[in-house]
Structures are given as structure tokens and as C-alpha cells.
PDB file of N, CA and C in Angstrom:
ATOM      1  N   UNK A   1      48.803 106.636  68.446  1.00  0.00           N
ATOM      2  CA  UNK A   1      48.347 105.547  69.269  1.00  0.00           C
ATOM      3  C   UNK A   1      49.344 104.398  69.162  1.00  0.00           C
ATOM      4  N   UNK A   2      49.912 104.122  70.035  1.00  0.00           N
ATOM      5  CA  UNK A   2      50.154 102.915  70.200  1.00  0.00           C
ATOM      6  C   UNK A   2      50.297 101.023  70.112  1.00  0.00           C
ATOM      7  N   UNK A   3      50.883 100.541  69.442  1.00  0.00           N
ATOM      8  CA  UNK A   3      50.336  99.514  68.841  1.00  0.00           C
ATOM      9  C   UNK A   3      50.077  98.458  70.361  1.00  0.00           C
ATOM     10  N   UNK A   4      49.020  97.784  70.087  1.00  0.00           N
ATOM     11  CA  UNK A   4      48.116  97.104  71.573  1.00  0.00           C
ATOM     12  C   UNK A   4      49.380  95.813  71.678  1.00  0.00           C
ATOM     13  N   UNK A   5      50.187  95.074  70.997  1.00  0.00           N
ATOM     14  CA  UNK A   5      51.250  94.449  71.722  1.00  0.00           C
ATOM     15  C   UNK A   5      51.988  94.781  72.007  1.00  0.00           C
ATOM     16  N   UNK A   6      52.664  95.911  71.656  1.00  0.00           N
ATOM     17  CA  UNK A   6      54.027  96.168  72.990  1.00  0.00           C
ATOM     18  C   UNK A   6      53.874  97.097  73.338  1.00  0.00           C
ATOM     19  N   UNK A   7      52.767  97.613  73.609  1.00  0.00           N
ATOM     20  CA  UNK A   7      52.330  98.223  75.282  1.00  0.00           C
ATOM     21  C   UNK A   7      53.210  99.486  75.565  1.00  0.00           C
ATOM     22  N   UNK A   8      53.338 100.143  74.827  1.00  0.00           N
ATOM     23  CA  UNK A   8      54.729 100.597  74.739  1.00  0.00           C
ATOM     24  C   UNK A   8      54.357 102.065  75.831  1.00  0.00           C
ATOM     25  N   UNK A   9      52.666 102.317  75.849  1.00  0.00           N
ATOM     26  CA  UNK A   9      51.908 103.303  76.313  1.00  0.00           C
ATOM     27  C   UNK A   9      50.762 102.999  76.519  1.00  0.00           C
ATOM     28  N   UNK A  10      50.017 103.337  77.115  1.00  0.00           N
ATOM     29  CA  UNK A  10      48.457 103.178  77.654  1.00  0.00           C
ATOM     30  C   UNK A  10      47.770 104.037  76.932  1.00  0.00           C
ATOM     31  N   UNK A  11      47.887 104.352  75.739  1.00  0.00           N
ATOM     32  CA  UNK A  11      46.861 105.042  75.143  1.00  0.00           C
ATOM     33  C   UNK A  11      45.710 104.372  74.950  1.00  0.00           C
ATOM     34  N   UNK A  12      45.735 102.774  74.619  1.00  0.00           N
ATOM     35  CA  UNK A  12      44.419 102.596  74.233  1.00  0.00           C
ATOM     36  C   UNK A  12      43.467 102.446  75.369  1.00  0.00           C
ATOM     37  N   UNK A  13      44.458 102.083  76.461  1.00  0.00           N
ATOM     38  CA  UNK A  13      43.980 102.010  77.796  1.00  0.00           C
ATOM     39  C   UNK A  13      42.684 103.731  78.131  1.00  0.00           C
ATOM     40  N   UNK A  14      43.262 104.707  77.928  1.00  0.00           N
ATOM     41  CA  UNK A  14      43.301 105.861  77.853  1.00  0.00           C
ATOM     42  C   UNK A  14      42.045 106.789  77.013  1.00  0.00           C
ATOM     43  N   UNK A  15      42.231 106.051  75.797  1.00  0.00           N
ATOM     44  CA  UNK A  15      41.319 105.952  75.028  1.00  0.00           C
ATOM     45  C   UNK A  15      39.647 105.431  75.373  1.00  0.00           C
ATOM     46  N   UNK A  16      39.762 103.949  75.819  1.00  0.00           N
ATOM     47  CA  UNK A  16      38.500 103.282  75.829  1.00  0.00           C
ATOM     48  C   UNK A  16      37.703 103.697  77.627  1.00  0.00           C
ATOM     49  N   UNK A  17      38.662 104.376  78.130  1.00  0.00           N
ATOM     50  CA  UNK A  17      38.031 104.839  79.566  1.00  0.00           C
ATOM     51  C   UNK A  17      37.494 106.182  79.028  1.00  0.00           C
ATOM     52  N   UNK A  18      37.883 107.381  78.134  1.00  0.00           N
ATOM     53  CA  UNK A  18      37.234 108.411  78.022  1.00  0.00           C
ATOM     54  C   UNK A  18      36.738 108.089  76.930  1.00  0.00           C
ATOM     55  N   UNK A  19      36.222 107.123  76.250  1.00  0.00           N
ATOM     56  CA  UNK A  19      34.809 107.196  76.042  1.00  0.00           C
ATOM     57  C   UNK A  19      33.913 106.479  76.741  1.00  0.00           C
ATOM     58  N   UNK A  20      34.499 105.708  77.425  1.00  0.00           N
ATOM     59  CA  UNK A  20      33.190 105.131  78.595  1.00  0.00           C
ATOM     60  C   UNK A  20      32.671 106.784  78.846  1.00  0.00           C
ATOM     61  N   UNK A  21      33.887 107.433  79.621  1.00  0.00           N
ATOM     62  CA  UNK A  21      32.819 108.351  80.373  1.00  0.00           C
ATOM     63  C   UNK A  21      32.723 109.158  79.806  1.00  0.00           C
ATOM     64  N   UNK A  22      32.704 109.913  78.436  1.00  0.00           N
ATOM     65  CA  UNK A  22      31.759 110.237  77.237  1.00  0.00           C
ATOM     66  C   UNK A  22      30.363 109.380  77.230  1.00  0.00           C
ATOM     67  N   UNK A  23      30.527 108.039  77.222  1.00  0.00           N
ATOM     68  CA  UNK A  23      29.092 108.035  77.384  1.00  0.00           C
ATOM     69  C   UNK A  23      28.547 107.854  78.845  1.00  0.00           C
ATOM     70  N   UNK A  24      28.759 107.498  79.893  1.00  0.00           N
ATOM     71  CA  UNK A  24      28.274 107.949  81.255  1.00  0.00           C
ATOM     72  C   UNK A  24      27.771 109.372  81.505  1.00  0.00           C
ATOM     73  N   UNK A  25      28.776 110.594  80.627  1.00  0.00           N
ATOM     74  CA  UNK A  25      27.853 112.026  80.660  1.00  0.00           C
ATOM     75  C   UNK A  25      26.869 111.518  80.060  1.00  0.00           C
ATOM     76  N   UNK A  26      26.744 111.567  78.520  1.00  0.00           N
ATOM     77  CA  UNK A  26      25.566 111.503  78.274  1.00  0.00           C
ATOM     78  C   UNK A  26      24.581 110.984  78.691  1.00  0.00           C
ATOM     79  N   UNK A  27      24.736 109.630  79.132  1.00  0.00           N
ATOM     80  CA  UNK A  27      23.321 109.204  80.251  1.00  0.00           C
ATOM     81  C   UNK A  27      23.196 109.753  81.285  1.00  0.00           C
ATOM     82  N   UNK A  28      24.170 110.531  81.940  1.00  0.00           N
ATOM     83  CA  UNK A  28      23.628 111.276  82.761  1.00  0.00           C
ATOM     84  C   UNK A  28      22.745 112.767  82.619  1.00  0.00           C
ATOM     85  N   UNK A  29      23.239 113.217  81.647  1.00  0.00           N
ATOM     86  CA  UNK A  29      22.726 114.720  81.147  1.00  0.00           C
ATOM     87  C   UNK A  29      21.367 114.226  80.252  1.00  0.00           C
ATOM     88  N   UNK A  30      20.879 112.820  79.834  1.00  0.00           N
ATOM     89  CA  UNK A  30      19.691 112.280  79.146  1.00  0.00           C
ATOM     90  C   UNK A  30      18.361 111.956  80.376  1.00  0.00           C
ATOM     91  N   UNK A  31      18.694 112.196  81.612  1.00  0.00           N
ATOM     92  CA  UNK A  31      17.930 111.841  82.717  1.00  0.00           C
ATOM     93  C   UNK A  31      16.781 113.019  82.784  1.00  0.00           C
ATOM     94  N   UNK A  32      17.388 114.364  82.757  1.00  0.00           N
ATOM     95  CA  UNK A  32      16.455 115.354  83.003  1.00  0.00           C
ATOM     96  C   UNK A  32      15.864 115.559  81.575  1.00  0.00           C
ATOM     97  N   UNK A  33      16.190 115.431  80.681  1.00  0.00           N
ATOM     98  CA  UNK A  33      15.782 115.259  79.344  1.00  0.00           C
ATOM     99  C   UNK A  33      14.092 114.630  79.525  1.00  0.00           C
ATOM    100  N   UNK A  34      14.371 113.422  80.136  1.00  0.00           N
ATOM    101  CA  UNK A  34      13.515 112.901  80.138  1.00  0.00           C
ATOM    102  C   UNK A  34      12.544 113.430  80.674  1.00  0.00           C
ATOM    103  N   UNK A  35      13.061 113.242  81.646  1.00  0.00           N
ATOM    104  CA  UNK A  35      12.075 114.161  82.705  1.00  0.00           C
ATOM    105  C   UNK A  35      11.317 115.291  82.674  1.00  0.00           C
ATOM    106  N   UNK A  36      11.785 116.080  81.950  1.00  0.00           N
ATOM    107  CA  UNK A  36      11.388 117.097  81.344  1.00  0.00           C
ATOM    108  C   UNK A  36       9.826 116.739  80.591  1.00  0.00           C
ATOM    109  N   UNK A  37      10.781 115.951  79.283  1.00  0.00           N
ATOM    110  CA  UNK A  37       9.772 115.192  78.434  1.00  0.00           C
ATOM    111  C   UNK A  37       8.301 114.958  78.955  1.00  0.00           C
ATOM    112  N   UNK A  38       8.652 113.694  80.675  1.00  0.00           N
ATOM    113  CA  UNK A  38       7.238 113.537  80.383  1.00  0.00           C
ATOM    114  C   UNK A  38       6.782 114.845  81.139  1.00  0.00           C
ATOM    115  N   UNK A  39       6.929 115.459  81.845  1.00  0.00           N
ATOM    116  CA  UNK A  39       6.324 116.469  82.551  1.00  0.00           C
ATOM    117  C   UNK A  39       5.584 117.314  81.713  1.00  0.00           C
ATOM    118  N   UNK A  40       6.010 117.238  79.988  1.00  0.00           N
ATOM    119  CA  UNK A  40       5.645 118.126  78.915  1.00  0.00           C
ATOM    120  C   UNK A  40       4.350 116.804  78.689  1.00  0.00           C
ATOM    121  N   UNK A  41       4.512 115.688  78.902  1.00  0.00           N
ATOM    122  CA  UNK A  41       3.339 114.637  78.201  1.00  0.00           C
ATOM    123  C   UNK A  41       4.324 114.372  76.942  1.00  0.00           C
ATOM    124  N   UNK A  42       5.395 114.820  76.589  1.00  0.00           N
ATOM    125  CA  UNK A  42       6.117 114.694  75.163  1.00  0.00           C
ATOM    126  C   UNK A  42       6.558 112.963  74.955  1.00  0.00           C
ATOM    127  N   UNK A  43       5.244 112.215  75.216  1.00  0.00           N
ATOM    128  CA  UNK A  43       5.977 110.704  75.028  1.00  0.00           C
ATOM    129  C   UNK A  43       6.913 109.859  74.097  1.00  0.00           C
ATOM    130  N   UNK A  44       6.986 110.658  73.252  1.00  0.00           N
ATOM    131  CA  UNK A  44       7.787 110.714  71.920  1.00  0.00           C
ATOM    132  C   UNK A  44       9.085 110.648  72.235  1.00  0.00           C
ATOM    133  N   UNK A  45       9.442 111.850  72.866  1.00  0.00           N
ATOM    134  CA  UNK A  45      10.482 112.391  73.355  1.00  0.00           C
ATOM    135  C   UNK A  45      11.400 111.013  74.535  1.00  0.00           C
ATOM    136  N   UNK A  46      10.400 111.211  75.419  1.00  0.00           N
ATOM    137  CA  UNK A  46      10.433 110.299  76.663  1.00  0.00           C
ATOM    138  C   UNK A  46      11.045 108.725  75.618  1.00  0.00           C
ATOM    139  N   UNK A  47      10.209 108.302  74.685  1.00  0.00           N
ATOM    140  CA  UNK A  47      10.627 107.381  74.308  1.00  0.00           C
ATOM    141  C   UNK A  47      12.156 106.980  73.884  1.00  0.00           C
ATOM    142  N   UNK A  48      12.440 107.599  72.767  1.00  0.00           N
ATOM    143  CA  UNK A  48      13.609 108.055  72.477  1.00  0.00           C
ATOM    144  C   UNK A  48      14.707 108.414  73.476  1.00  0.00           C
ATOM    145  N   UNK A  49      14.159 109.332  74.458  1.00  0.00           N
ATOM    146  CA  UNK A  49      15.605 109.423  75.509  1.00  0.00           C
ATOM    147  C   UNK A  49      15.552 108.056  76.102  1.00  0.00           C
ATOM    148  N   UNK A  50      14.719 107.420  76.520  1.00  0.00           N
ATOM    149  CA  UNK A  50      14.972 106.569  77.262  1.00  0.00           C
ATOM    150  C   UNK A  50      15.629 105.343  76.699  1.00  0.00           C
ATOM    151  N   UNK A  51      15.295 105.099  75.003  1.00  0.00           N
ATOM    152  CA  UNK A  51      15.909 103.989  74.707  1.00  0.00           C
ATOM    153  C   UNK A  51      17.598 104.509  74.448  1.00  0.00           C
ATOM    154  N   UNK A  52      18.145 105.928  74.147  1.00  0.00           N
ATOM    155  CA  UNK A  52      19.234 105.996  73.839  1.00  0.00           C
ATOM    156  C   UNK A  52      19.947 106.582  75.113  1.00  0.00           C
ATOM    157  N   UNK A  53      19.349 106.367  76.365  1.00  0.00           N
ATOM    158  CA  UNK A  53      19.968 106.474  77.901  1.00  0.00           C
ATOM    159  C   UNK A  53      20.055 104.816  78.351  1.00  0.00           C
ATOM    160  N   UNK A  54      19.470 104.021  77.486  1.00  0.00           N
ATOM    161  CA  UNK A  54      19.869 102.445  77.484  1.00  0.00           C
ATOM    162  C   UNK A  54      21.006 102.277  76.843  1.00  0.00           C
ATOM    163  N   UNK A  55      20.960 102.706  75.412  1.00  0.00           N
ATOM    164  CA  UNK A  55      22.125 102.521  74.696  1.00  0.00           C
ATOM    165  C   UNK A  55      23.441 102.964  75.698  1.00  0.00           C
ATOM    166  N   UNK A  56      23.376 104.090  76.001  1.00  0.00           N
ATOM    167  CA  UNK A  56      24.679 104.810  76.277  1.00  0.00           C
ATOM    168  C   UNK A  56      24.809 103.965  78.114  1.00  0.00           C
ATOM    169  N   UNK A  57      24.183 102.925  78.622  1.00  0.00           N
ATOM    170  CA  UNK A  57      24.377 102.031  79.374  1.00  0.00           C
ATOM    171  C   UNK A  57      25.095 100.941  79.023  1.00  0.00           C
ATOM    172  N   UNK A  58      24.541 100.237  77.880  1.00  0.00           N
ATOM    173  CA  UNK A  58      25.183  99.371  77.309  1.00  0.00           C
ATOM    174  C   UNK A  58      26.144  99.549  76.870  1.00  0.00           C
ATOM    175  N   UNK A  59      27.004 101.006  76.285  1.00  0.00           N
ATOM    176  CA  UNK A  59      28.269 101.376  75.829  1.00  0.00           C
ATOM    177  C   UNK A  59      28.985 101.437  77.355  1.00  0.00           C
ATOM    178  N   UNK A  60      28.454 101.800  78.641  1.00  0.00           N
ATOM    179  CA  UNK A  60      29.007 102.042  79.520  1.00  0.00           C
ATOM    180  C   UNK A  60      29.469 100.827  80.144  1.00  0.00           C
ATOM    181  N   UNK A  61      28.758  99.513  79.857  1.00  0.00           N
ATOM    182  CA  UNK A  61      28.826  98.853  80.629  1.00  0.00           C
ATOM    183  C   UNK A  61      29.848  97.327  79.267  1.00  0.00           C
ATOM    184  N   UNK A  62      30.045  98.167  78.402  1.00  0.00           N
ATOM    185  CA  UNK A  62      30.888  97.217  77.284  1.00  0.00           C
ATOM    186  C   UNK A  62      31.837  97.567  76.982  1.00  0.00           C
ATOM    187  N   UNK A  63      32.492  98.517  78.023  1.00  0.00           N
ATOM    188  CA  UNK A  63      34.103  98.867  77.860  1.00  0.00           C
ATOM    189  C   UNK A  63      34.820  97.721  78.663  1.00  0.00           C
ATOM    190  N   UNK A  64      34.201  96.592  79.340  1.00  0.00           N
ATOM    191  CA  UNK A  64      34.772  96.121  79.819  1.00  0.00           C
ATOM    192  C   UNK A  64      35.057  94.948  79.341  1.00  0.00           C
ATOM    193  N   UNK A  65      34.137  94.507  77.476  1.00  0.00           N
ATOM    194  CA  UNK A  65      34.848  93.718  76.772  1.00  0.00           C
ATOM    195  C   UNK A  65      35.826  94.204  76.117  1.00  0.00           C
ATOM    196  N   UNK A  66      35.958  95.654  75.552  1.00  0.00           N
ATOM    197  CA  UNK A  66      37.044  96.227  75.632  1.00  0.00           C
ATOM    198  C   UNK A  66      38.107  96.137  76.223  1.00  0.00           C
ATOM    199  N   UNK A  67      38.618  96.016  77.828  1.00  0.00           N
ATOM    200  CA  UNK A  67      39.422  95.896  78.451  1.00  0.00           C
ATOM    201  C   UNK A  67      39.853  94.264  78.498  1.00  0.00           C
ATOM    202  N   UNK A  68      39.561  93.205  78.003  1.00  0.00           N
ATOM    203  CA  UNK A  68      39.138  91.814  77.801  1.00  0.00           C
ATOM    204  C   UNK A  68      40.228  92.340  76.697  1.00  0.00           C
ATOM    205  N   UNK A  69      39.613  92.939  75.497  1.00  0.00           N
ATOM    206  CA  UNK A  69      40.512  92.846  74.572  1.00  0.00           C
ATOM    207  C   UNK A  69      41.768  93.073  74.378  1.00  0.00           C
ATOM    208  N   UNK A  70      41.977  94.514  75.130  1.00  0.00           N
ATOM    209  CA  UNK A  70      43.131  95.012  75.255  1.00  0.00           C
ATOM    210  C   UNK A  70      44.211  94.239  76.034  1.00  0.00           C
ATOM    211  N   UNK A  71      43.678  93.097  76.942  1.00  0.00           N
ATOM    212  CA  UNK A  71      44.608  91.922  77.709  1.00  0.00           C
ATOM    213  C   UNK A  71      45.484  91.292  76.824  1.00  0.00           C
ATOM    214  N   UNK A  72      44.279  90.928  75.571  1.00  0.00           N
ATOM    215  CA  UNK A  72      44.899  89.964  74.568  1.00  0.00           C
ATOM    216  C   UNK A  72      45.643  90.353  73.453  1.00  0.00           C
ATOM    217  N   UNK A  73      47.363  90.373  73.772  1.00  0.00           N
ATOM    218  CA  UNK A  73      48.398  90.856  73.653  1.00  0.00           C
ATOM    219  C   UNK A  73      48.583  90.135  72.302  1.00  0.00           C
ATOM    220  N   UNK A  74      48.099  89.119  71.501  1.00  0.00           N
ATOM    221  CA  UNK A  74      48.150  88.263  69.802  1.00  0.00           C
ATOM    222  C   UNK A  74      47.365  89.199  68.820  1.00  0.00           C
ATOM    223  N   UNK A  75      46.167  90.391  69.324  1.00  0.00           N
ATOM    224  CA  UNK A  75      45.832  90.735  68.480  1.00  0.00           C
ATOM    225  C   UNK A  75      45.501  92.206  68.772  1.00  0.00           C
ATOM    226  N   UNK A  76      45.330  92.805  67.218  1.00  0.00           N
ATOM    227  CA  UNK A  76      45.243  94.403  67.686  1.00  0.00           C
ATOM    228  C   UNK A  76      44.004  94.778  67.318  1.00  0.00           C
ATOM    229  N   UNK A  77      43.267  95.866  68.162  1.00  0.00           N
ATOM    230  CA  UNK A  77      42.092  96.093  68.264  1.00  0.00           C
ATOM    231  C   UNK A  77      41.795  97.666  68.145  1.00  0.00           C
ATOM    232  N   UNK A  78      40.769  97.903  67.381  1.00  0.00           N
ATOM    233  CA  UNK A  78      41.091  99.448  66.986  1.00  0.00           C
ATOM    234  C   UNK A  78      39.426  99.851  67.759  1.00  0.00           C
ATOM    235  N   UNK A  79      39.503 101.091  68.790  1.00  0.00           N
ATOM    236  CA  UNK A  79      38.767 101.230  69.074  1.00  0.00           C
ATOM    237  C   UNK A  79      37.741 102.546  68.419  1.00  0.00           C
ATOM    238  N   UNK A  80      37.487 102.160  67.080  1.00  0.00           N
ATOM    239  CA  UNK A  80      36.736 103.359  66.292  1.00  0.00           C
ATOM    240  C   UNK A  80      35.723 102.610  66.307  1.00  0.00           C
ATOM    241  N   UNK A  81      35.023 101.390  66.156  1.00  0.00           N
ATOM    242  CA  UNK A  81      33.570 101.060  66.508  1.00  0.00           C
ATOM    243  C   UNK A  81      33.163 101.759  67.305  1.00  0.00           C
ATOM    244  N   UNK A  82      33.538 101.123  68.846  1.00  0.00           N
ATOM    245  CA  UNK A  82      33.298 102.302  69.849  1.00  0.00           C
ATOM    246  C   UNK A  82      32.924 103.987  69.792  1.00  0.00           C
ATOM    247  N   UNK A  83      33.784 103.787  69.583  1.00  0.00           N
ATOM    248  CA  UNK A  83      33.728 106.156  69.240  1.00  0.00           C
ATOM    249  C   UNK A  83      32.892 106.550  68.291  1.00  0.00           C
ATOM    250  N   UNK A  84      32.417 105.648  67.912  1.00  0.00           N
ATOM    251  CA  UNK A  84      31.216 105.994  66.759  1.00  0.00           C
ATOM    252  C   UNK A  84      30.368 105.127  66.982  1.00  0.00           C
ATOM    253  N   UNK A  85      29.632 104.561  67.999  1.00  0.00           N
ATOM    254  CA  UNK A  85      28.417 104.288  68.712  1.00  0.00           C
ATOM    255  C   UNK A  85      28.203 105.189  70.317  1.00  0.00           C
ATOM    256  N   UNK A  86      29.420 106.135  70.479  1.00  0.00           N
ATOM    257  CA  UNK A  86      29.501 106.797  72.033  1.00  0.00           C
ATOM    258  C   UNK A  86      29.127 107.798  70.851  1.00  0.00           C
ATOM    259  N   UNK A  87      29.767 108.230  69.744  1.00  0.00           N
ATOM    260  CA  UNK A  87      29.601 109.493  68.880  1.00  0.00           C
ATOM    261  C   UNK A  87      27.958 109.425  68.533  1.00  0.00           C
ATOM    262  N   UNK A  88      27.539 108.796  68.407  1.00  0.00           N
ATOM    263  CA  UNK A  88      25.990 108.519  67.719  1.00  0.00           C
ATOM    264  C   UNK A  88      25.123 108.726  69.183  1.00  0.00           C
ATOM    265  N   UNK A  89      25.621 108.026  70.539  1.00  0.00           N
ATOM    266  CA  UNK A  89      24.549 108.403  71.215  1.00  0.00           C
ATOM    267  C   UNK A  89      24.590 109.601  71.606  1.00  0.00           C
ATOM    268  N   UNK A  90      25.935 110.211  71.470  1.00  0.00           N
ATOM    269  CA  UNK A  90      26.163 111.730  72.039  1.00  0.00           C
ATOM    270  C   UNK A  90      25.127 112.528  71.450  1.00  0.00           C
ATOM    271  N   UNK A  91      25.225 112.537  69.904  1.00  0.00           N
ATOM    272  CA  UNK A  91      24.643 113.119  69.110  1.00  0.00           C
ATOM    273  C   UNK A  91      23.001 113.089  69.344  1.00  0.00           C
ATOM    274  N   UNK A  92      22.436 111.862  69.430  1.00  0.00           N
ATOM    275  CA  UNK A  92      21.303 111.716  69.386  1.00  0.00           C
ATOM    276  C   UNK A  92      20.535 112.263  71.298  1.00  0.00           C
ATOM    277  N   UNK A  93      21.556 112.105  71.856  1.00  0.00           N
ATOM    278  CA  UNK A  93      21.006 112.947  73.558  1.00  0.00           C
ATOM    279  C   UNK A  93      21.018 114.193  72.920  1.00  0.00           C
ATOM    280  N   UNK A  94      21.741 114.921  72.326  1.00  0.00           N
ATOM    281  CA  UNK A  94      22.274 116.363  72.057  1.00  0.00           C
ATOM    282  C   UNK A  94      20.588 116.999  71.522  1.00  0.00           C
ATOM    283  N   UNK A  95      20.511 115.951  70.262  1.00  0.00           N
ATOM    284  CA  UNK A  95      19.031 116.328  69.830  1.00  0.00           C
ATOM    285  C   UNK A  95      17.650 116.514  70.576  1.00  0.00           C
ATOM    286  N   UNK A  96      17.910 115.016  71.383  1.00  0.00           N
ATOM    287  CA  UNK A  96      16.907 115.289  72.076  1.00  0.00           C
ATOM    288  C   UNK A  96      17.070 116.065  73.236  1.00  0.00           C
ATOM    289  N   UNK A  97      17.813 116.707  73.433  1.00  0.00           N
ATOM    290  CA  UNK A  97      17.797 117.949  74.793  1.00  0.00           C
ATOM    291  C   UNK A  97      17.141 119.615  73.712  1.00  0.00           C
ATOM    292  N   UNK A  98      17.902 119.401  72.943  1.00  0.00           N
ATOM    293  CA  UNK A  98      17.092 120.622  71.474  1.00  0.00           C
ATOM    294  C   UNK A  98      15.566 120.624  71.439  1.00  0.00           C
ATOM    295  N   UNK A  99      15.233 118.851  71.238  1.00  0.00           N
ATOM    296  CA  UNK A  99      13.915 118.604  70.916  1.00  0.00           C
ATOM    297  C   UNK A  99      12.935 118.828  72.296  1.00  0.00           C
ATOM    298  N   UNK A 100      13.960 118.796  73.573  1.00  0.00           N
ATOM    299  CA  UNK A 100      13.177 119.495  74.663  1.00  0.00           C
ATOM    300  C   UNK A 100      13.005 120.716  74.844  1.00  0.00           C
ATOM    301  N   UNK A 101      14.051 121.106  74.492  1.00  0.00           N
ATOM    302  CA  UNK A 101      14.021 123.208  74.585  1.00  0.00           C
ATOM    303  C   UNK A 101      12.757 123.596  73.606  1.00  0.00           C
ATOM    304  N   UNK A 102      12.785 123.192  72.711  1.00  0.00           N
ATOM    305  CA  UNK A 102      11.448 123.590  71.846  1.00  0.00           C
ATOM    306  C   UNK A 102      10.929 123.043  72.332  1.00  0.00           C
ATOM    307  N   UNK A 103      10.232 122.080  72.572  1.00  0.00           N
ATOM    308  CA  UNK A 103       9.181 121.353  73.469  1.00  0.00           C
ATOM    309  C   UNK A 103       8.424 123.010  74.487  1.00  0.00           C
ATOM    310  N   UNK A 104       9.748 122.951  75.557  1.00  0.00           N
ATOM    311  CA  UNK A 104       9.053 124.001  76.478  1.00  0.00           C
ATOM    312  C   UNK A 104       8.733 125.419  75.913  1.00  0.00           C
ATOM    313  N   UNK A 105       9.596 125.636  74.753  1.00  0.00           N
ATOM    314  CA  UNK A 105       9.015 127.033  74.435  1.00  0.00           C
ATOM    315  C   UNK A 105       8.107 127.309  73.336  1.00  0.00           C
ATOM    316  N   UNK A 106       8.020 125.904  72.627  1.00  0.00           N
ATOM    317  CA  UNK A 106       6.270 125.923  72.456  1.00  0.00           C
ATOM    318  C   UNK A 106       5.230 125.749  73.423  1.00  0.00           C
ATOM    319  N   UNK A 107       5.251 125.045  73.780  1.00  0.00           N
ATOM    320  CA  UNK A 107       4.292 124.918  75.159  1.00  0.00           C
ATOM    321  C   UNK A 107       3.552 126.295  75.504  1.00  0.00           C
ATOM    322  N   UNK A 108       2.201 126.083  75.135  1.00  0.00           N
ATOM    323  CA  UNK A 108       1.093 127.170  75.553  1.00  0.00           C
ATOM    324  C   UNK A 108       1.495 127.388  76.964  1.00  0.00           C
ATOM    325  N   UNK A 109       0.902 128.554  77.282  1.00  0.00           N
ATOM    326  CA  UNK A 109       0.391 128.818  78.593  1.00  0.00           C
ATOM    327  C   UNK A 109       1.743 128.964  79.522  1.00  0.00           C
TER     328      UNK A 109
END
């Protein structure tokens, strides 16, 4: 990677756009999750996706203090916070799509 003042490459540039849309999949692939959920009544479920299909909004929509940062050419900015709050919601959609598959194949009837 590249050091963020002399620009020498757009990696970090590069970087903080694929994990935006690392987390844009995941809120997108957390929609039917849900959905699923309540159709099961699994409000539990429903809960949880929905607050970590917020999260992975708010990561989507805070790459653009990211890009703020990366302007400011006096200081260097390491984007591993990031990748390990996109890594955590990944993880936690991942579960709850698991916690739906069992959901339906317990499900009586």
C-alpha cells in the first residue's frame, strides 16, 4: 500500500471503495434474510438483520469520510478500522443467513 502523501498509487483510493461495496453486498444479500425471518415469525432474527443491514448502511454511507481523509495530504490514514467493522458486519449477515436456513428446516409442517 501506498503511503497517502505522495499518492504515488490509488491503492487506498482502491481499497476504501471495495469495502464500501463489501458492505453494500452485504446489505443487500441481508434484505431477504429478513424477509425470510419474518415470514418464519423469527422476530429475533428480523431484529438482528435489520439492525446489522443499518450498520452495513452506515459503513456504506461513511466511506465518504474516508474519502475526506484521503484528500488530506498532512496525514496518513490506515484503513483497518474500516475492514474490521465491514469484516464484523459481513460476518454477522453470514450468521444470520445460517440462522435462517435452520430457521426453515426446522420449521414444522
Amino acid at each position: 500500500m501506498s503511503r497517502i502523501p505522495e499518492r504515488q498509487a490509488l491503492q487506498p483510493e482502491r481499497t476504501s471503495l471495495s469495502w464500501q461495496r463489501t458492505a453494500l453486498t452485504a446489505m443487500v444479500l441481508l434484505v431477504p434474510v429478513v424477509v425470510v425471518a419474518a415470514r418464519l415469525e423469527s422476530w429475533w432474527l428480523v431484529a438482528i438483520g435489520s439492525v446489522v443491514a443499518m450498520g452495513c448502511a452506515v459503513l456504506v454511507l461513511g466511506v465518504r469520510h474516508r474519502f475526506d481523509q484521503l484528500r488530506d495530504d498532512s496525514h496518513s490514514y490506515s484503513p483497518f478500522p474500516v475492514m474490521v467493522r465491514v469484516a464484523v458486519v459481513t460476518v454477522l449477515g453470514a450468521l444470520g443467513g445460517v440462522a435462517a436456513a435452520v430457521a426453515v428446516m426446522l420449521r414444522p409442517g
